[in-house]
Protein backbone atom coordinates (compact mmCIF):
# COMPACT_ATOMS: atom_id res chain seq x y z
CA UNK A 1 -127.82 5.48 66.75
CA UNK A 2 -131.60 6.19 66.03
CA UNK A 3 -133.06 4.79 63.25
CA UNK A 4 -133.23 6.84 59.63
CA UNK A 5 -136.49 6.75 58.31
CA UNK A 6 -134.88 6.33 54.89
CA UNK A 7 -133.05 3.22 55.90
CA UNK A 8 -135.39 1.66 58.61
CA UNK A 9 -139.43 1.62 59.40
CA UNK A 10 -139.61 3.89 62.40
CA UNK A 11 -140.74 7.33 62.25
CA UNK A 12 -141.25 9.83 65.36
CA UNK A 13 -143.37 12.71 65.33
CA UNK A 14 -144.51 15.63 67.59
CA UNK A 15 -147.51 17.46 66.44
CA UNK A 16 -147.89 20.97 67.41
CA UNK A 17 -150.76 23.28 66.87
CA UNK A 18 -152.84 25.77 67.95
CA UNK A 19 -156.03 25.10 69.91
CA UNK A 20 -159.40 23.76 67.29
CA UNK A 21 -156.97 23.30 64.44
CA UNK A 22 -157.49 19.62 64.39
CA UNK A 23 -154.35 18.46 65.91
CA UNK A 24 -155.62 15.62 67.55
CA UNK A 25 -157.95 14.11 64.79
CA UNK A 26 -154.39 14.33 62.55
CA UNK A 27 -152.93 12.08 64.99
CA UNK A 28 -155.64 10.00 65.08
CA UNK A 29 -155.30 10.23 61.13
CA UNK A 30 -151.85 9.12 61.28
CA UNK A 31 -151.74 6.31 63.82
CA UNK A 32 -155.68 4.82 61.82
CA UNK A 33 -157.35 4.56 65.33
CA UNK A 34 -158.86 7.38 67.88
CA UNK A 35 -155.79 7.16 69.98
CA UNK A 36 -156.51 10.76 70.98
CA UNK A 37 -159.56 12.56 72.73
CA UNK A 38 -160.92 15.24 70.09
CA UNK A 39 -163.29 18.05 70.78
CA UNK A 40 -165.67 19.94 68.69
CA UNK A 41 -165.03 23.04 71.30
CA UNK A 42 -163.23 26.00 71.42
CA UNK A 43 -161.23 24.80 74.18
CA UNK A 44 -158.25 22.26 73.73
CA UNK A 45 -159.35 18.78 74.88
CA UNK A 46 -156.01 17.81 74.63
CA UNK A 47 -154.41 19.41 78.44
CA UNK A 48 -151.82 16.98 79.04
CA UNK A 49 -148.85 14.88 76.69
CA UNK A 50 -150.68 11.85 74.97
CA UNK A 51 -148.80 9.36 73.13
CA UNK A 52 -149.45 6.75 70.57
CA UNK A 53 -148.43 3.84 68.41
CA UNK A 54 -149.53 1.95 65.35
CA UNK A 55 -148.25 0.10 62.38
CA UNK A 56 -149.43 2.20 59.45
CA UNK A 57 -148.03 1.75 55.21
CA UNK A 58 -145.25 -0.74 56.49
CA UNK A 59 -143.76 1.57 59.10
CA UNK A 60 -144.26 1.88 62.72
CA UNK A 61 -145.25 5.21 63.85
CA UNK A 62 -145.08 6.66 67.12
CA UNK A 63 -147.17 10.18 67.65
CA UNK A 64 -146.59 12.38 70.52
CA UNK A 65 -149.30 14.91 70.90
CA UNK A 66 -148.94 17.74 72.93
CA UNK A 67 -151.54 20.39 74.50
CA UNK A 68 -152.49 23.23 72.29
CA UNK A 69 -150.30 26.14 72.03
CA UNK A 70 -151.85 29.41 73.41
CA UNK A 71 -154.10 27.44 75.57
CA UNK A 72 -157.15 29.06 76.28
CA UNK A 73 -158.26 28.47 79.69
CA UNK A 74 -155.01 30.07 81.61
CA UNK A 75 -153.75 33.66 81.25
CA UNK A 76 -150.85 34.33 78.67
CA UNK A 77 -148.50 33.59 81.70
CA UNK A 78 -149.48 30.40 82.84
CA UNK A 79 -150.22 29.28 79.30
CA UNK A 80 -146.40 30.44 78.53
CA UNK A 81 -144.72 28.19 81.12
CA UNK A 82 -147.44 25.33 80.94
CA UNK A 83 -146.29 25.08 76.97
CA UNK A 84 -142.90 25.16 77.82
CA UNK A 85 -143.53 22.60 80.54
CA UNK A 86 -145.75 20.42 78.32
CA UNK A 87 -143.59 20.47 75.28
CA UNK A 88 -140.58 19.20 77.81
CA UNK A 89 -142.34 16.65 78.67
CA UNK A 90 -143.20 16.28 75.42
CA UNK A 91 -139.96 15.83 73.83
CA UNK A 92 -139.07 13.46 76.53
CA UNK A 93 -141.88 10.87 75.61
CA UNK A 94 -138.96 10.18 72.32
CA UNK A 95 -135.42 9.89 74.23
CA UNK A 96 -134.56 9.12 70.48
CA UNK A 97 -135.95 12.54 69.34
CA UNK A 98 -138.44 12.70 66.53
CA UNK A 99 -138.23 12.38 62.82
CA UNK A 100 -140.21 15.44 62.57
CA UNK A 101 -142.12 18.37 64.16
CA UNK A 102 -146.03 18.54 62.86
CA UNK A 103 -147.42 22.02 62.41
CA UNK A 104 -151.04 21.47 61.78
CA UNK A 105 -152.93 24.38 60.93
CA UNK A 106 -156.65 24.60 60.16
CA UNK A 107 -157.39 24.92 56.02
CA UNK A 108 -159.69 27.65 55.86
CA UNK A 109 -158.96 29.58 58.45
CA UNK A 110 -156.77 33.11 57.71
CA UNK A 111 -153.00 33.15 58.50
CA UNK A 112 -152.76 36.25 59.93
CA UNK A 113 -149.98 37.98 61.92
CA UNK A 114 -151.05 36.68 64.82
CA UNK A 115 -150.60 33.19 63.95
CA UNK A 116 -147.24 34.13 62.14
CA UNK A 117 -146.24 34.90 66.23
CA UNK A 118 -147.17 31.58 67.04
CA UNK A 119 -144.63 30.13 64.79
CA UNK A 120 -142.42 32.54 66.58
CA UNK A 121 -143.36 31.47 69.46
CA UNK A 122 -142.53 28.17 68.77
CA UNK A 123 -139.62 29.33 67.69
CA UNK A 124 -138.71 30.06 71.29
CA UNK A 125 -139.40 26.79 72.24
CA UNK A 126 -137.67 24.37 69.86
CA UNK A 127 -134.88 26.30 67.76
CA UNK A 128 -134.70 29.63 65.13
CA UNK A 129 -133.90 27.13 62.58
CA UNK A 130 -136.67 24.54 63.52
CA UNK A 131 -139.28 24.86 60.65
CA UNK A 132 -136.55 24.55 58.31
CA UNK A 133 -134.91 21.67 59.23
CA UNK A 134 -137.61 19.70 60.99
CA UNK A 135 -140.93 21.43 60.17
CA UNK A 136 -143.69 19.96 58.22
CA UNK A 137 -146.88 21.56 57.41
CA UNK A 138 -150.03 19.32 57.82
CA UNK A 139 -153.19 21.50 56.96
CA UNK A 140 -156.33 19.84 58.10
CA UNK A 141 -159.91 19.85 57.01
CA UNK A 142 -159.31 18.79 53.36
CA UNK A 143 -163.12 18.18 52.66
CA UNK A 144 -163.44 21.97 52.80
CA UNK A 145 -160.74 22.50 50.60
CA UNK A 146 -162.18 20.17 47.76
CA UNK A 147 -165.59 21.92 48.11
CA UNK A 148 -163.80 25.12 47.91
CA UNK A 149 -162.22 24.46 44.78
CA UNK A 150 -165.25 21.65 43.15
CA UNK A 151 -165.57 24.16 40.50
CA UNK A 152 -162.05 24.86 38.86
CA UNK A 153 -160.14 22.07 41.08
CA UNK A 154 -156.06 22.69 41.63
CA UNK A 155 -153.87 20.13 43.10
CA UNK A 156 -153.00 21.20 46.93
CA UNK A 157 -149.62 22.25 45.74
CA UNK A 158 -150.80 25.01 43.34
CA UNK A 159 -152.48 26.52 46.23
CA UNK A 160 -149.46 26.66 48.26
CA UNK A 161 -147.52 28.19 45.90
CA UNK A 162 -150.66 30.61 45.33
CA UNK A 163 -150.65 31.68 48.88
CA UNK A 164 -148.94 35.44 49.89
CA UNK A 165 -148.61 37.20 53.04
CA UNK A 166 -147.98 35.71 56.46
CA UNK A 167 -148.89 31.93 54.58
CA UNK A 168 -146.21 32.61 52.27
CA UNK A 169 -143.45 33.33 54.50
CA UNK A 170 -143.82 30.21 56.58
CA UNK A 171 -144.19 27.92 53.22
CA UNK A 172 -140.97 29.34 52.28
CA UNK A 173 -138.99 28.38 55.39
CA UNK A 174 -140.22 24.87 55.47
CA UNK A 175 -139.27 24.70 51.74
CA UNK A 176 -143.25 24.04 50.81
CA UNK A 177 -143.18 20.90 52.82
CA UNK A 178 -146.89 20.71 53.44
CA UNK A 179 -149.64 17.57 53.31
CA UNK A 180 -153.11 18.31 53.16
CA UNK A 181 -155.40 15.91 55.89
CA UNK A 182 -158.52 14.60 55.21
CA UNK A 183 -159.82 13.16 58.45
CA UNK A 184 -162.96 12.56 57.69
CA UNK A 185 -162.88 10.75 54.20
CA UNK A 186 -161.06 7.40 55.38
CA UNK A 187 -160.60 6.65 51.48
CA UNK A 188 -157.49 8.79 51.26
CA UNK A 189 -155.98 7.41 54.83
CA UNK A 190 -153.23 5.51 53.39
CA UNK A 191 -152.43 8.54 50.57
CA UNK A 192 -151.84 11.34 52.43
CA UNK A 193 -149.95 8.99 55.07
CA UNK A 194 -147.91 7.78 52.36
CA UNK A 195 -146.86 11.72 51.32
CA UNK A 196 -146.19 12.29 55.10
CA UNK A 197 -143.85 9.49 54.92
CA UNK A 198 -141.59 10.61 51.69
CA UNK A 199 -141.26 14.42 53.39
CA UNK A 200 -140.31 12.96 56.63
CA UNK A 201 -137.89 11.12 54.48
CA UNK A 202 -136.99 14.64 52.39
CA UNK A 203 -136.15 16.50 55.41
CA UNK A 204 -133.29 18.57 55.55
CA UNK A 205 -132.08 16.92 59.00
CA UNK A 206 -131.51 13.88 56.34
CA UNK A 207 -132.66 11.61 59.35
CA UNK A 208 -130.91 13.77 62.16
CA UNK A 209 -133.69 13.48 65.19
CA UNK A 210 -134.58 16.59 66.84
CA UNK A 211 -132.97 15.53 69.95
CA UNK A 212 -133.80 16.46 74.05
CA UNK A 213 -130.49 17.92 73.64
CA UNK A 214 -131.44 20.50 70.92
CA UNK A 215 -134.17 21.53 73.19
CA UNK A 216 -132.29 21.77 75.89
CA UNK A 217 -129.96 24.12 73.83
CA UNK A 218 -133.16 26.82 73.28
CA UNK A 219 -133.52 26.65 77.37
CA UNK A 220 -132.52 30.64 77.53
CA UNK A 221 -135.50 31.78 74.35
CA UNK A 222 -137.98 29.36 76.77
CA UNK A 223 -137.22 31.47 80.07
CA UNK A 224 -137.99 34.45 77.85
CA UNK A 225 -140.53 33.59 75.93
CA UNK A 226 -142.25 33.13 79.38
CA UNK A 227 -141.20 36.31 80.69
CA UNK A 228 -142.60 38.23 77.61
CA UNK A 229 -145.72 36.57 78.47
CA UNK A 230 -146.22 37.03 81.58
CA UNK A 231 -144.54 40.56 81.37
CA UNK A 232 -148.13 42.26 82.31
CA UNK A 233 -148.28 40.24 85.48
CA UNK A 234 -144.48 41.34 86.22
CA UNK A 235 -145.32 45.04 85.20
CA UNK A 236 -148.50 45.06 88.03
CA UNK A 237 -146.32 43.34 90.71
CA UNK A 238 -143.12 45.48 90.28
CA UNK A 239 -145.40 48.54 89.73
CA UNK A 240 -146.34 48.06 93.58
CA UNK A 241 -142.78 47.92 94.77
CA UNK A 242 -142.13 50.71 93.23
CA UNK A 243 -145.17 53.07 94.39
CA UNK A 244 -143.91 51.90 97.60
CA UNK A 245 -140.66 53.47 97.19
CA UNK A 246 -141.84 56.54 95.61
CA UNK A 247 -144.15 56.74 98.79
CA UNK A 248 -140.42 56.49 100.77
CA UNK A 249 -139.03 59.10 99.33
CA UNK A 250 -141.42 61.71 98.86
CA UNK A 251 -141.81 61.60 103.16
CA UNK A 252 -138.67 62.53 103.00
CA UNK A 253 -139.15 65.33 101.19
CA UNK A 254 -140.23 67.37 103.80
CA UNK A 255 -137.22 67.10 105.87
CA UNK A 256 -135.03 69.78 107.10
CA UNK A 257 -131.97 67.89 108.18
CA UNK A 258 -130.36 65.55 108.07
CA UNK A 259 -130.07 63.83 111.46
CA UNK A 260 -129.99 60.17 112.45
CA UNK A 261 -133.77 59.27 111.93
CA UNK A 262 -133.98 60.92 108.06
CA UNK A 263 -130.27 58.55 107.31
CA UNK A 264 -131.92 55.82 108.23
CA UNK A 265 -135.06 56.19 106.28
CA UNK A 266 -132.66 56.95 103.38
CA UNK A 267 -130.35 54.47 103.49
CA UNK A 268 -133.07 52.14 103.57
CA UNK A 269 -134.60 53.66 100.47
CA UNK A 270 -131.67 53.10 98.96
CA UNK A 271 -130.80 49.09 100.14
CA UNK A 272 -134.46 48.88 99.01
CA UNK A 273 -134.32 51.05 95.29
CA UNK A 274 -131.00 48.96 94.59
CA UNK A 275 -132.70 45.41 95.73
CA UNK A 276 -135.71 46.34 93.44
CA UNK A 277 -133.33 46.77 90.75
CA UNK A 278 -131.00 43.57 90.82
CA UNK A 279 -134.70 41.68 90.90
CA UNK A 280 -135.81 43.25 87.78
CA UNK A 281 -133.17 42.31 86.09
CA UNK A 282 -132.98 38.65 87.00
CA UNK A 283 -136.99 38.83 86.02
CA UNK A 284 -135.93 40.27 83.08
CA UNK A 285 -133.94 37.53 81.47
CA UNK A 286 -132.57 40.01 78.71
CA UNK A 287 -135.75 40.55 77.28
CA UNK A 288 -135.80 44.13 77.63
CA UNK A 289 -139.43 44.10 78.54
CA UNK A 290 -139.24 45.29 81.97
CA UNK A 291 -136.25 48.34 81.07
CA UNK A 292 -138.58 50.89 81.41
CA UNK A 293 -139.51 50.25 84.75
CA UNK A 294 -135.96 49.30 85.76
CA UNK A 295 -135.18 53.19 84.54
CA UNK A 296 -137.47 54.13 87.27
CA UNK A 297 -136.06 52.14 89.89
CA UNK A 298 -132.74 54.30 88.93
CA UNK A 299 -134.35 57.43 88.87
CA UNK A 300 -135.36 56.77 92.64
CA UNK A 301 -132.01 56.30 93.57
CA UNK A 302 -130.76 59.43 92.15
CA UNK A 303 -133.40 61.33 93.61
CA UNK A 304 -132.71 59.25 97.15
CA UNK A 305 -128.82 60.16 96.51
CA UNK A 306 -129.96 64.03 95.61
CA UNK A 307 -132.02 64.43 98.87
CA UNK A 308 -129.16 62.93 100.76
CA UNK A 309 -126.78 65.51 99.40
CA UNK A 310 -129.08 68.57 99.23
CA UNK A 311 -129.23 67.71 103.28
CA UNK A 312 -125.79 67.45 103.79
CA UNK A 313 -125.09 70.73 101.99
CA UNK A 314 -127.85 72.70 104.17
CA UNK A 315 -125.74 71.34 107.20
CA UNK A 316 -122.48 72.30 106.01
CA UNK A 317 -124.43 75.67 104.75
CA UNK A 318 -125.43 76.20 108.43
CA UNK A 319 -122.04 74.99 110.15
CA UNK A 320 -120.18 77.64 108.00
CA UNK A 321 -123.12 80.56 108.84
CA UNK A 322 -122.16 79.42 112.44
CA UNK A 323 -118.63 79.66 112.05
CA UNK A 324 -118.97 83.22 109.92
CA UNK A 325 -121.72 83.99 113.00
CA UNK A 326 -119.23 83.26 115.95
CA UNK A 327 -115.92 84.94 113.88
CA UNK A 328 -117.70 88.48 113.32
CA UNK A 329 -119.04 88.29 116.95
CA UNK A 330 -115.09 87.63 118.40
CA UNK A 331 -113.91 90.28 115.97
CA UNK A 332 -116.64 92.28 117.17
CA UNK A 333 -115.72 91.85 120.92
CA UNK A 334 -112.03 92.45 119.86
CA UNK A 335 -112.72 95.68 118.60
CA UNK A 336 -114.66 96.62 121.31
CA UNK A 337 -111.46 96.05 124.04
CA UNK A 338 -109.74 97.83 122.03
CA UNK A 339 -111.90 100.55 121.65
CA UNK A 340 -112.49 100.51 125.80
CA UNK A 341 -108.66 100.38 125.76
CA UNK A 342 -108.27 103.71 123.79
CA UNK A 343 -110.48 105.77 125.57
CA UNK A 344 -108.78 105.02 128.96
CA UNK A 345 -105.62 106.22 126.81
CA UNK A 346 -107.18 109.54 125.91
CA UNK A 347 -108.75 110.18 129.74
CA UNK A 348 -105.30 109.87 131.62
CA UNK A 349 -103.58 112.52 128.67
CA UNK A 350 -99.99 113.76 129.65
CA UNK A 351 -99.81 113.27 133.44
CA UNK A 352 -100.80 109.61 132.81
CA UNK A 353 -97.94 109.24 130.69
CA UNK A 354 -95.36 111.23 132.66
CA UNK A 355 -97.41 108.81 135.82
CA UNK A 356 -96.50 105.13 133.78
CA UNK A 357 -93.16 106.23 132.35
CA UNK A 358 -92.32 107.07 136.40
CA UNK A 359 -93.53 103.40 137.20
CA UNK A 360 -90.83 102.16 134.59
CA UNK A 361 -88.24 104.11 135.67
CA UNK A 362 -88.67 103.11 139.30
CA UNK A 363 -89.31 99.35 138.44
CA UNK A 364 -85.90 100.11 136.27
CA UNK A 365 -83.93 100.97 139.09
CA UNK A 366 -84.98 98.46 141.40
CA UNK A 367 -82.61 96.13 139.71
């Protein structure tokens, strides 16, 4: 069994962040040594899994830092499965699992929506219930905090409880488990390290590691947190396969019957409109993002299915007008015989009569 931080000197962590927020400098914090590459650019320096070690306050740590989440230099697809990718391989750097998952966010700058959908998104990646049970909170950049408040100083605690909005909601899910990092002023190394330590201790996984097998359980909310991601991508691509079809089926508009060449055309439409479908959905992953085009993929089909039957009617239409056609011209014929047949009645008159019932008479006594 792994080792409880409470009971034995090893502690684990993963530090997660966004992209400038100082995620690598924290590690470098934590582990006393510039273990990590750091970058004073907008663009994450850290692209790839780094790992570190170092005996710090009596314990020996072990820091996996990962690449940046929304990474900056791939579209929101790539970026998507790269993080999922990255944080795999992430998780795998600790067969163990970690003590604790390190969100370090950048003290000054504003939590807005957008970067509460970053914890979501992470979210997607490690667990619903992740911040609370293994989340802590390490807000860099404490030198611009202490200027901030030089005036009327407040402990870093007061301002967490001060905080409202977006802030607020995450502070209350981790149960307030924050540490403010000063990586800059090496005087208060050991200090903040030290308060890392006792909230790693506090956590609610009461030394439970977040395991490869947790992750693995969240496998499903990865697939789709990709697919949400790259959903404009999927929209452009599927788009095309469907102006395609609608291209199909309004040549087939224009036909008048329904004879061997227009089934064929349709019945491909249709293999092709049903195809279309089944791959939406398995690009889908239950995400719903792609329903609206899947509707239109349905649409095409009935409208395939209504062309089919609107040509099958006109042919049974024009086999009855036919039938109708060749009845009224036998009944027409029929009538006419019998018409012929009357007025040769009406020339022969009496004698005629008297002339056939002699023919019978004589054919009668032939016998």
């Amino acid at each position: 069994m792994a080792s409880d931080p409470c009971n034995g000197n090893e502690v684990d962590l993963f530090l997660l962040g966004k992209t400038g927020h100082g995620k690598s400098s924290t590690g470098n914090s934590i582990l006393g040594r510039e273990a990590f590459c750091v970058s004073d650019s907008s663009d994450s320096e850290t692209y790839v899994v780094q790992v570190g070690w170092a005996r710090r306050c009596g314990r020996q740590v072990k820091v996996v830092d990962g690449p940046g989440v929304c990474e900056t230099r791939l579209d929101k697809g790539s970026a998507a499965k790269k993080m999922c990718d990255d944080m795999a391989q992430g998780i795998l750097q600790c067969p163990q699992g970690f003590h604790a998952l390190i969100l370090v966010l950048k003290y000054g700058n504003r939590f807005t929506e957008e970067e509460l959908s970053t914890v979501s998104m992470l979210k997607s990646l490690f667990g619903e219930n992740f911040v609370r049970d293994y989340c802590i909170l390490i807000f860099t950049h404490g030198e611009l905090f202490d200027m901030n408040n030089r005036r009327n100083p407040k402990p870093f605690s007061q301002w967490c409880q001060e905080q409202t909005g977006a802030l607020k909601t995450v502070f209350e899910e981790c149960a307030y488990k924050a540490v403010l990092f000063y990586n800059i002023d090496e005087t208060k190394a050991d200090s903040q390290l030290e308060e890392l330590y006792s909230l790693v201790d506090g956590l609610k996984s009461k030394g439970k590691r977040y395991t490869n097998e947790m992750f693995a359980k969240v496998a499903k909310d990865r697939e789709q947190l990709i697919v949400r991601e790259n959903a404009p991508q999927l929209r452009e691509t599927i788009q095309a396969k469907i102006d395609l079809l609608i291209d199909g089926v309004n040549s087939v508009k224009e036909a008048t019957e329904l004879d061997a060449a227009t089934k064929e055309r349709l019945d491909l439409l249709r293999e092709d409109a049903r195809a279309l479908e089944v791959e939406i959905s398995v690009q889908d992953k239950g995400t719903s993002v792609l329903d609206s085009l899947r509707q239109v993929v349905v649409n095409i089909q009935e409208s395939v299915a209504s062309q089919e039957r609107a040509l099958v009617e006109r042919k049974d239409k024009e086999a009855s007008e036919k039938a109708l056609q060749a009845a009224k011209k036998q009944y027409n014929q029929s009538l006419d015989q019998l018409r012929q047949e009357q007025k040769k009645r009406k020339k022969r008159g009496f004698w005629g009569f008297i002339s056939d019932v002699g023919n019978f008479l004589g054919n009668l006594f032939k016998f």
